[in-house]
N, C-alpha and C. Protein backbone atom coordinates (compact mmCIF):
# COMPACT_ATOMS: atom_id res chain seq x y z
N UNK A 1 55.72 163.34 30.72
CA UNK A 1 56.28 163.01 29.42
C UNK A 1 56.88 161.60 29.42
N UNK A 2 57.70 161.31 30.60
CA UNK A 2 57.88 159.61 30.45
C UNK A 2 56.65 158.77 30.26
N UNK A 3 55.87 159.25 30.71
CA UNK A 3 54.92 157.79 29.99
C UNK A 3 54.35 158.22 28.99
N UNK A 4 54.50 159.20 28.06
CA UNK A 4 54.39 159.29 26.77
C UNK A 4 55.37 158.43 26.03
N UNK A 5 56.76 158.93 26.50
CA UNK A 5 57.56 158.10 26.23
C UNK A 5 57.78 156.73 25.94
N UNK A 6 57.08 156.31 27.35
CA UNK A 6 57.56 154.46 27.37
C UNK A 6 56.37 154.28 25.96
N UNK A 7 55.40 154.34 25.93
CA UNK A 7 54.11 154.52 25.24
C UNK A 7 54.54 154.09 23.76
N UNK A 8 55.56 155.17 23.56
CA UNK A 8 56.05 155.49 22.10
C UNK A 8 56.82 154.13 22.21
N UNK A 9 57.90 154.04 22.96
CA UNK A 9 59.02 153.25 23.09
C UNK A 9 58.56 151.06 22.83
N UNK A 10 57.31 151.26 23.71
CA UNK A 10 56.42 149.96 23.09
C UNK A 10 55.83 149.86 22.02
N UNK A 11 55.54 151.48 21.09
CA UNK A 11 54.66 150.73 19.80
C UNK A 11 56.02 150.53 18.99
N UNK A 12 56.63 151.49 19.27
CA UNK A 12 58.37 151.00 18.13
C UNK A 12 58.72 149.48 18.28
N UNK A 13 58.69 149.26 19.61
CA UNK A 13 59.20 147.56 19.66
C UNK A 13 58.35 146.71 19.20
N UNK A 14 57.15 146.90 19.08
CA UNK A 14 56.02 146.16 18.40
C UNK A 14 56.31 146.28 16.78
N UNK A 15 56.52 147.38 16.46
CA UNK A 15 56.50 147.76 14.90
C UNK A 15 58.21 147.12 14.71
N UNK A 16 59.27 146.76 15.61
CA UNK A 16 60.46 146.40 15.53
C UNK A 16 60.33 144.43 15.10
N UNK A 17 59.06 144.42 16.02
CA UNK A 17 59.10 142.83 16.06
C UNK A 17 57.93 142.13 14.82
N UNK A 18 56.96 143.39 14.20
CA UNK A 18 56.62 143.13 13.16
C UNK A 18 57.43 143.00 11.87
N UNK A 19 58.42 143.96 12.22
CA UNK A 19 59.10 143.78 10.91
C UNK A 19 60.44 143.18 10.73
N UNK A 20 60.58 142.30 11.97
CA UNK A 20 61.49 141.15 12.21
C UNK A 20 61.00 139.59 11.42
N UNK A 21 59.22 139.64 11.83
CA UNK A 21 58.46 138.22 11.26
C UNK A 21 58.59 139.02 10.04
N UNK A 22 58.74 139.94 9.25
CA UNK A 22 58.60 140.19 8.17
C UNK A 22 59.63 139.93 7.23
N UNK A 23 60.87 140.14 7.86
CA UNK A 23 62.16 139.59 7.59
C UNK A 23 62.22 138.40 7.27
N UNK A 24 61.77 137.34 8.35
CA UNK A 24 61.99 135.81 8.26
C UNK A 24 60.83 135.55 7.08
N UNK A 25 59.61 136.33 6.80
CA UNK A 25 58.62 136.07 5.78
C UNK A 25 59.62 136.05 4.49
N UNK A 26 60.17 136.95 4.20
CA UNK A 26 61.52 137.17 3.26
C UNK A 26 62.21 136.53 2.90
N UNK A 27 63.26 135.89 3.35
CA UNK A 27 63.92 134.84 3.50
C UNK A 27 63.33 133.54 3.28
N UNK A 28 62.14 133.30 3.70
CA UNK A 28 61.23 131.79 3.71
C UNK A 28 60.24 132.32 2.11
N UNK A 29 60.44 133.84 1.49
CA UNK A 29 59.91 133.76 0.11
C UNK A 29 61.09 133.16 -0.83
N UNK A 30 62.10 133.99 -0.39
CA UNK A 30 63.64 133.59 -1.45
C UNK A 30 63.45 131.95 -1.62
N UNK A 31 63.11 130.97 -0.87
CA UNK A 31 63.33 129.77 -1.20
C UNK A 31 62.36 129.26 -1.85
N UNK A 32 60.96 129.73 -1.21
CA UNK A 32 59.51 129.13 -2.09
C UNK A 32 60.15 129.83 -3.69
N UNK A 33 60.56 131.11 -3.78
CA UNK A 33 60.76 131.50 -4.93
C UNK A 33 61.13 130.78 -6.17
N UNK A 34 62.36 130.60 -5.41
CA UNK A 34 63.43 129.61 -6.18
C UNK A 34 62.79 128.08 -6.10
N UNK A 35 62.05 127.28 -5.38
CA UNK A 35 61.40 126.19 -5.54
C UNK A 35 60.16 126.04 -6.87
N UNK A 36 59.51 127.47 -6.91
CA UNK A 36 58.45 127.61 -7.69
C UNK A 36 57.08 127.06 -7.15
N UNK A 37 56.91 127.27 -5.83
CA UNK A 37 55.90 126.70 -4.74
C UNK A 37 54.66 127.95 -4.83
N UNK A 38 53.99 127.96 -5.46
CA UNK A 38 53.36 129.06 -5.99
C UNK A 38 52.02 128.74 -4.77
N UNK A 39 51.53 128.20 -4.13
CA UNK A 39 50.60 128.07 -3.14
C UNK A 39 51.25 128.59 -1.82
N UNK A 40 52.27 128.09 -1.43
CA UNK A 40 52.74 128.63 -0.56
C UNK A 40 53.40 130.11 -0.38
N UNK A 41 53.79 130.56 -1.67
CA UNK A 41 54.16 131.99 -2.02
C UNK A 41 52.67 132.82 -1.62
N UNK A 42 51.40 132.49 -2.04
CA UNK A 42 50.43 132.92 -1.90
C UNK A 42 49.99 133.25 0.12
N UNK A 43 50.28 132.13 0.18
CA UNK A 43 49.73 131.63 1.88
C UNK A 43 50.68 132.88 2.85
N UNK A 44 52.37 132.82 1.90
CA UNK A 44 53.44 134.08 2.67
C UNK A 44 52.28 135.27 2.36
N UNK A 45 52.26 135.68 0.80
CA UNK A 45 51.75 136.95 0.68
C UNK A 45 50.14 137.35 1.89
N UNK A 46 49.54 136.31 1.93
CA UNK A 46 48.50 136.82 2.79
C UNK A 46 48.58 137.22 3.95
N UNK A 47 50.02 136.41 4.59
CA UNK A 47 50.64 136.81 6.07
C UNK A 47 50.89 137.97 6.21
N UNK A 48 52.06 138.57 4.61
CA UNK A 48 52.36 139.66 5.01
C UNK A 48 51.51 140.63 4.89
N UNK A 49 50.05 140.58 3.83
CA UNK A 49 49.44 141.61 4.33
C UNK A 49 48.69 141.87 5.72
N UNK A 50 48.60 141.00 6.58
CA UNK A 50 47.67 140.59 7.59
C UNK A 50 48.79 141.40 8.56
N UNK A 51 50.25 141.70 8.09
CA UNK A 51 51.22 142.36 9.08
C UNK A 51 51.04 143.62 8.62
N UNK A 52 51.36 143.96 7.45
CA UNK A 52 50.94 145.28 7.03
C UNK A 52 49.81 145.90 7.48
N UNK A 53 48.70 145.28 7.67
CA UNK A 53 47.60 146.01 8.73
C UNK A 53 48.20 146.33 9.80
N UNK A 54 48.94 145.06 10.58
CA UNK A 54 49.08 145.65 12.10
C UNK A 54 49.75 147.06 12.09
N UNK A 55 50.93 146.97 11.39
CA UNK A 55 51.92 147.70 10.94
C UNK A 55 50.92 148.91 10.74
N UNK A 56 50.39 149.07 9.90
CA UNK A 56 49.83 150.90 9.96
C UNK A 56 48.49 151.11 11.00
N UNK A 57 48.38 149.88 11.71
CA UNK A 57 47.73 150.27 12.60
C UNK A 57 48.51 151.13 13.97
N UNK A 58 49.60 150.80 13.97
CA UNK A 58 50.75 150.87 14.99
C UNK A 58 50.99 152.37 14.43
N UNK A 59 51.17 152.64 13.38
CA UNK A 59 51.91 153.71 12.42
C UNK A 59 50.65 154.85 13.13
N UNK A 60 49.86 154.60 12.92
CA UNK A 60 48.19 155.49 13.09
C UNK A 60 48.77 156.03 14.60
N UNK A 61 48.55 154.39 15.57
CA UNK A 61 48.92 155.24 17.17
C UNK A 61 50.54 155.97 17.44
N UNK A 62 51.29 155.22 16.55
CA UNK A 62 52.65 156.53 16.67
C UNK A 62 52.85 157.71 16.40
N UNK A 63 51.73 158.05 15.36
CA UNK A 63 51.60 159.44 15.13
C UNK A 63 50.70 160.46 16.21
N UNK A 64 49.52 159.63 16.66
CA UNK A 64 48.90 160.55 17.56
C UNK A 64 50.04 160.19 18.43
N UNK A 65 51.12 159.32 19.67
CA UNK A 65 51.67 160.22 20.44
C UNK A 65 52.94 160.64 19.86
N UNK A 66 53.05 160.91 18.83
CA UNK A 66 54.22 162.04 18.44
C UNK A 66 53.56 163.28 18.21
N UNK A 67 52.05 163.46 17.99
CA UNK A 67 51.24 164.95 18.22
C UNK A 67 51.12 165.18 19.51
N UNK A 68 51.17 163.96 20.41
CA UNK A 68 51.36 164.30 22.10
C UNK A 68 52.16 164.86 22.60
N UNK A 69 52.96 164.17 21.98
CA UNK A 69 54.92 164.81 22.47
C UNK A 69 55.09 166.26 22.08
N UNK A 70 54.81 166.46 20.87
CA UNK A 70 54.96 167.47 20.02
C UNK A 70 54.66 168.48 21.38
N UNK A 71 53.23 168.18 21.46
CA UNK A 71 52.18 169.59 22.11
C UNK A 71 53.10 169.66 23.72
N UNK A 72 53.81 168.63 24.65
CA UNK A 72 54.11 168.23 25.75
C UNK A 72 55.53 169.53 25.78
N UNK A 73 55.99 169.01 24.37
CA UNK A 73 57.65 169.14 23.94
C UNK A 73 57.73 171.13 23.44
N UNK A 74 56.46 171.68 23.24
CA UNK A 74 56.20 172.47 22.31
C UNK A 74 57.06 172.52 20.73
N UNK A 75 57.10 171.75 20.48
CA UNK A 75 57.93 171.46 19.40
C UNK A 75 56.85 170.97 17.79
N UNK A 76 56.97 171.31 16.83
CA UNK A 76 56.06 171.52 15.79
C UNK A 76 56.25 169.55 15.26
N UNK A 77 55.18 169.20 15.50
CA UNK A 77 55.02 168.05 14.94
C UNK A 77 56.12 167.36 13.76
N UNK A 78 55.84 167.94 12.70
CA UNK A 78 56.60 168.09 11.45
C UNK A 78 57.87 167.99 11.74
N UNK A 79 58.58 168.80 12.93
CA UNK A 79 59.71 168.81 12.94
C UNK A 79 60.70 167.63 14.08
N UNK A 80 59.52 167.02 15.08
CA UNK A 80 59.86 166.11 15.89
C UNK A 80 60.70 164.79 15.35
N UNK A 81 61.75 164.60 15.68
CA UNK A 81 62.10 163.44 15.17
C UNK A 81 62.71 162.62 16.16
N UNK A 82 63.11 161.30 15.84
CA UNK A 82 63.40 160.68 16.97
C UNK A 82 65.27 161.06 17.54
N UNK A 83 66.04 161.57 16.71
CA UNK A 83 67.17 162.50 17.10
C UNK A 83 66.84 163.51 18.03
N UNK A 84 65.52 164.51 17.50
CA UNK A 84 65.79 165.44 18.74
C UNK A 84 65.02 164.80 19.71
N UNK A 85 64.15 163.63 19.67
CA UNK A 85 63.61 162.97 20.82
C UNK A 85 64.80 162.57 22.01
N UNK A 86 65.61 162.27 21.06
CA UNK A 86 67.20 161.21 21.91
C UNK A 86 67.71 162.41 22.78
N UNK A 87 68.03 163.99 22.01
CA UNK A 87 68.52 164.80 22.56
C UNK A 87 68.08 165.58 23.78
N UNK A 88 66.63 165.43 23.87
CA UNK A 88 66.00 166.19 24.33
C UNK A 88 65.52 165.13 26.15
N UNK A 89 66.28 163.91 25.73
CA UNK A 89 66.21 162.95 26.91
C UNK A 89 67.13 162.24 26.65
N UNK A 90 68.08 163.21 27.05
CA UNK A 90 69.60 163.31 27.24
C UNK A 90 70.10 162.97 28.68
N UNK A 91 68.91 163.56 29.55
CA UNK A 91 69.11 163.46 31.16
C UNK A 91 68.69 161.95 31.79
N UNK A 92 67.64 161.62 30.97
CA UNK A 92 66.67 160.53 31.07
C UNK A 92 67.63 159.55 30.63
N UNK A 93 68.75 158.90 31.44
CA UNK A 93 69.98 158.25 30.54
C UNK A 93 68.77 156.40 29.98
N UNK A 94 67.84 155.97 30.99
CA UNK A 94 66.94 155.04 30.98
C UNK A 94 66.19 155.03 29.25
N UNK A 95 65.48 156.14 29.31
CA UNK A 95 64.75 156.40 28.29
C UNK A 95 65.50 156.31 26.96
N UNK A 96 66.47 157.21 27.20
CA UNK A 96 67.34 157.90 26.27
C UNK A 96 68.18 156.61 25.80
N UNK A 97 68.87 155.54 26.12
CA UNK A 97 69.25 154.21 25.63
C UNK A 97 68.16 152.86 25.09
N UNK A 98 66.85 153.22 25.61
CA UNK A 98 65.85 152.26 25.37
C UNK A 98 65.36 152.69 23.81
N UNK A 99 64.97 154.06 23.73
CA UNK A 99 64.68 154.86 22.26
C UNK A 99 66.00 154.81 20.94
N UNK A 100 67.36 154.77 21.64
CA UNK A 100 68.22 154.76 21.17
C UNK A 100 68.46 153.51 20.29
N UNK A 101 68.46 152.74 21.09
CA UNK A 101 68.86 151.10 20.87
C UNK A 101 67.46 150.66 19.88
N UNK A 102 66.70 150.61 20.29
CA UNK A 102 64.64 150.71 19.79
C UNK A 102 65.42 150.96 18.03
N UNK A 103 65.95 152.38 18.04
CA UNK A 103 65.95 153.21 16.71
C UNK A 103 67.25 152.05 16.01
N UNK A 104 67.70 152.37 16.52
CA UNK A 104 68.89 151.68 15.74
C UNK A 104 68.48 149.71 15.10
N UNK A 105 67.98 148.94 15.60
CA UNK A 105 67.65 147.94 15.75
C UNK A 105 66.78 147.72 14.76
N UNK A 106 65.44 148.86 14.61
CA UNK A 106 64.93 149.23 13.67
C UNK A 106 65.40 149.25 11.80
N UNK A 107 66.63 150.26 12.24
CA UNK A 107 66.71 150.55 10.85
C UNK A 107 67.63 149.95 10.32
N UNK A 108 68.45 148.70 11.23
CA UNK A 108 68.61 147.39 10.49
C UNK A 108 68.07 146.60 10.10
N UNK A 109 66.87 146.47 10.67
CA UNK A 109 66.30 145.19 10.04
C UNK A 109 65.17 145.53 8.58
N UNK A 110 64.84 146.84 8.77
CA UNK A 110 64.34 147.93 7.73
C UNK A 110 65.46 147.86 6.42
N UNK A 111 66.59 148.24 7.14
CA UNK A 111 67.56 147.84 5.77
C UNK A 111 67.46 146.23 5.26
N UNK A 112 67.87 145.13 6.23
CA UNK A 112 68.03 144.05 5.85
C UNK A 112 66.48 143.49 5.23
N UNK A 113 65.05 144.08 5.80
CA UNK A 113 63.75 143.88 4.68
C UNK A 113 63.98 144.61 3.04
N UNK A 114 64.47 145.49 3.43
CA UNK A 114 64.82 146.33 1.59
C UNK A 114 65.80 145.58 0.78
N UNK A 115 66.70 144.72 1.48
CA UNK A 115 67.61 144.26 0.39
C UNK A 115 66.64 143.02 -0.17
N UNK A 116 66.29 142.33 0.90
CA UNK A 116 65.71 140.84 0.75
C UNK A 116 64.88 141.44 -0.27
N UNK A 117 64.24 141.70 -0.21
CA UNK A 117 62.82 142.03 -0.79
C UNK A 117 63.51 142.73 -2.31
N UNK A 118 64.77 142.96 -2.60
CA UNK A 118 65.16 143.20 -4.12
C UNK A 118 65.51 142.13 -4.59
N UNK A 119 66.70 141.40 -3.65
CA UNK A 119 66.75 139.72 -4.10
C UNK A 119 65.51 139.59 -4.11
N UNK A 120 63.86 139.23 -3.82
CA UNK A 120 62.86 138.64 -4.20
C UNK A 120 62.71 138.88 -5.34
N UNK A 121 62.52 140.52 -5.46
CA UNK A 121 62.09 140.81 -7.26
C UNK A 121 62.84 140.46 -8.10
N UNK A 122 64.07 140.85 -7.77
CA UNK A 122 64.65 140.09 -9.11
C UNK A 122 64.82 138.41 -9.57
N UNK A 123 64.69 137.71 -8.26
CA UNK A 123 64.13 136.02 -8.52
C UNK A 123 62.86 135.99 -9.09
N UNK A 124 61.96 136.81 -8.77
CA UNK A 124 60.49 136.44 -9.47
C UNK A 124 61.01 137.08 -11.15
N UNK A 125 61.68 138.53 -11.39
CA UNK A 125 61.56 138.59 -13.02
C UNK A 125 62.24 137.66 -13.61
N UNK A 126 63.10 137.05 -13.00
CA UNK A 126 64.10 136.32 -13.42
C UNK A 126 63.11 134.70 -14.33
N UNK A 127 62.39 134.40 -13.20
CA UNK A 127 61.55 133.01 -13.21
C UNK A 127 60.66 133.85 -14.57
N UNK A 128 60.24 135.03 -14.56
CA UNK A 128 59.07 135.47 -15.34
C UNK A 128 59.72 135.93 -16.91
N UNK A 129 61.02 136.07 -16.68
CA UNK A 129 62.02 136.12 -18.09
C UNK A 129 62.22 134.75 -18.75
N UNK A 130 62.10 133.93 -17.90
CA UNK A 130 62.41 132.18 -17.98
C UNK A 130 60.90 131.66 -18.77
N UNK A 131 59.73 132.01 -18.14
CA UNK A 131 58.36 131.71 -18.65
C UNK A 131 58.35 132.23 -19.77
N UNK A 132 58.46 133.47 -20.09
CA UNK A 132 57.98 134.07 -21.32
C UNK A 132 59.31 133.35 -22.29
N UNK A 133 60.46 133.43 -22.07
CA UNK A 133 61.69 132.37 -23.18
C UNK A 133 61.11 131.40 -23.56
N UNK A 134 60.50 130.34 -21.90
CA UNK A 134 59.90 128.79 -22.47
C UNK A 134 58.75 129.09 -23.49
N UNK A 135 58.04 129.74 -23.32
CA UNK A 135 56.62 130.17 -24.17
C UNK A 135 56.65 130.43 -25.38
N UNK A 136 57.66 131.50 -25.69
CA UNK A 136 57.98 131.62 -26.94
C UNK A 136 58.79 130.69 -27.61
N UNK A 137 59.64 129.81 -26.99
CA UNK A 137 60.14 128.72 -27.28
C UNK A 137 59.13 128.07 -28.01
N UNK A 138 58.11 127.59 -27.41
CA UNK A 138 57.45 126.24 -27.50
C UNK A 138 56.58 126.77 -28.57
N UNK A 139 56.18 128.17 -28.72
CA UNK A 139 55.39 129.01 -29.72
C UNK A 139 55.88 128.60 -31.23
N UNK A 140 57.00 129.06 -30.78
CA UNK A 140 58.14 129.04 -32.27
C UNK A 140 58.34 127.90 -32.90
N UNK A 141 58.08 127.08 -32.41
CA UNK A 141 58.50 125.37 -32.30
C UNK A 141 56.76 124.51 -33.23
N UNK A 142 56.19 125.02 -32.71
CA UNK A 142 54.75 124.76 -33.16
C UNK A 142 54.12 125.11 -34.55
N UNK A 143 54.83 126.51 -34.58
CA UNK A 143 54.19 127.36 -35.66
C UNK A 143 55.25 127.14 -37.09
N UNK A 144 54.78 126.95 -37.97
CA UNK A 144 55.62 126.82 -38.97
C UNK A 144 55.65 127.96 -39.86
N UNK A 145 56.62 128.42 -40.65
CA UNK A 145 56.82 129.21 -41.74
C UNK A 145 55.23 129.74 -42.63
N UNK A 146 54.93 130.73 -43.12
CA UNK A 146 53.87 130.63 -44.28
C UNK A 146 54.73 130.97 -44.84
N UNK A 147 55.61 130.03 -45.62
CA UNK A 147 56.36 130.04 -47.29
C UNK A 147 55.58 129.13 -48.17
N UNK A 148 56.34 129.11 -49.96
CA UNK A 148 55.97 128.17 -50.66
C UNK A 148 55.75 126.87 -50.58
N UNK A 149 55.29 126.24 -50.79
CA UNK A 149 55.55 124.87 -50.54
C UNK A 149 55.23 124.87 -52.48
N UNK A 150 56.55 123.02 -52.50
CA UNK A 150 56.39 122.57 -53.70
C UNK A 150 55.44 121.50 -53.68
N UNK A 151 54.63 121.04 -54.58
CA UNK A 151 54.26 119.56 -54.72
C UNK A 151 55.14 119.05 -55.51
N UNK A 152 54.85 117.57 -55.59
CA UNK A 152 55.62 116.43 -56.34
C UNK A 152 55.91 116.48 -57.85
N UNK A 153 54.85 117.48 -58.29
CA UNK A 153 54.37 117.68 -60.01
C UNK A 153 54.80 118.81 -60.43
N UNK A 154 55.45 119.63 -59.16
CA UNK A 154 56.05 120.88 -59.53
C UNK A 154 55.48 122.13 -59.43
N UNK A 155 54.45 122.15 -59.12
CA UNK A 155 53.56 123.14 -58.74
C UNK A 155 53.67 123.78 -57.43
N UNK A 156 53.27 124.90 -56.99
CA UNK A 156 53.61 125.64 -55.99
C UNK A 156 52.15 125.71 -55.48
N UNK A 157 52.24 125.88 -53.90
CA UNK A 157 50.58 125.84 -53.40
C UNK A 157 51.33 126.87 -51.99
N UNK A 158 50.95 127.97 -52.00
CA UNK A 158 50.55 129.12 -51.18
C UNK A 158 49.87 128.92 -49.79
N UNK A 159 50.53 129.27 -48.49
CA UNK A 159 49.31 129.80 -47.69
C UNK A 159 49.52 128.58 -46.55
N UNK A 160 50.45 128.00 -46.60
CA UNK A 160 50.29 126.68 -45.69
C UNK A 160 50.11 127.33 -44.02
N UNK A 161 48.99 126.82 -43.51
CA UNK A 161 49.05 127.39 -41.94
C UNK A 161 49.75 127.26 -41.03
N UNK A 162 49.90 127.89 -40.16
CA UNK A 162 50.98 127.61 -38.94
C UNK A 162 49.91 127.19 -38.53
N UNK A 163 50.71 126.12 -37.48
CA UNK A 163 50.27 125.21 -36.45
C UNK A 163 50.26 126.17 -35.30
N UNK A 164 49.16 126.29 -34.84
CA UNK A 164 49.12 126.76 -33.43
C UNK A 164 49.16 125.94 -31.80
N UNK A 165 50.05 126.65 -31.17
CA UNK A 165 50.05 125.63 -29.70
C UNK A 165 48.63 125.84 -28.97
N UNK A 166 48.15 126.75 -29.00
CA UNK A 166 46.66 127.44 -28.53
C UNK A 166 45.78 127.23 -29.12
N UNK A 167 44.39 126.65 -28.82
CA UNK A 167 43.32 126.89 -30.14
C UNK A 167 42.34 127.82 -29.13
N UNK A 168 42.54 128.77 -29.72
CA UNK A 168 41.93 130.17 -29.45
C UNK A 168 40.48 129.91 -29.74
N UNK A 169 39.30 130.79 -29.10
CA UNK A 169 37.68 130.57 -29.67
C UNK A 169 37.85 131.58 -29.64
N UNK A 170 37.15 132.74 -30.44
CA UNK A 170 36.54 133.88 -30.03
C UNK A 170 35.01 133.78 -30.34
């Protein structure tokens, strides 16, 4: 079972250090964000999916050896978790601080990707609340009234067009 163990204990640190570059991907979006560097926002997004592969590739082999452990552990898959993993290599003081520390390390930087990544969204609606204001701004600005208009002789002439910022084809 220890080298099931260590096994497990290396794809976590792999999946720990993917989602560390994923972090700093985060942080290096918040600024393209706020710059409005829209090529380079693109160039991040392709990175991070290119991690997201590794990432459920890793996810794929953690599950077959947690069906290893499971069957090793007799313990029902479903119910294996990395608590009763900790408990259950309790004796293993080696193991049992490497998985420990592994877990914990994890679900900080898991937290600190979930916050970043809300500061992102709300900088992008923010910029995308800003576009659609300027737009309709510049819309409103273009287009004029269809009211009366007078002529000089006193007569009224109907129907004057708005100016459009777009010239649409269909």
């Amino acid at each position: 079972m220890a080298g099931l163990m260590d096994e497990l204990i290396n794809e976590l640190d792999e999946e720990r250090k993917i989602y560390t570059i994923l972090l700093d991907i985060a942080d290096q979006k918040t600024q393209i964000i706020i710059n409005g560097d829209v090529p380079s926002l693109q160039q991040l997004t392709q990175n991070e999916q290119e991690l997201a592969g590794r990432l459920y590739r890793l996810n794929q082999k953690r599950q077959e050896l947690i069906k290893d452990i499971a069957l090793v552990t007799n313990i029902d898959e479903k119910d294996l978790t990395v608590t009763k993993l900790t408990g259950l290599l309790s004796k293993e003081k080696s193991i049992h601080s490497k998985l420990t520390d592994i877990t914990l390390q994890m679900q900080s930087i898991v937290n600190k990707f979930k916050k970043k990544n809300e500061q992102n969204k709300q900088l992008i609606q923010q910029s995308l609340d800003y576009i659609d204001f300027t737009f309709n701004a510049l819309q409103s600005t273009y287009s004029m009234p269809d009211t009366n208009h007078y002529e000089h002789e006193g007569t009224v002439t109907q129907g004057v067009q708005k100016k459009s910022f777009f010239d649409a084809k269909q």
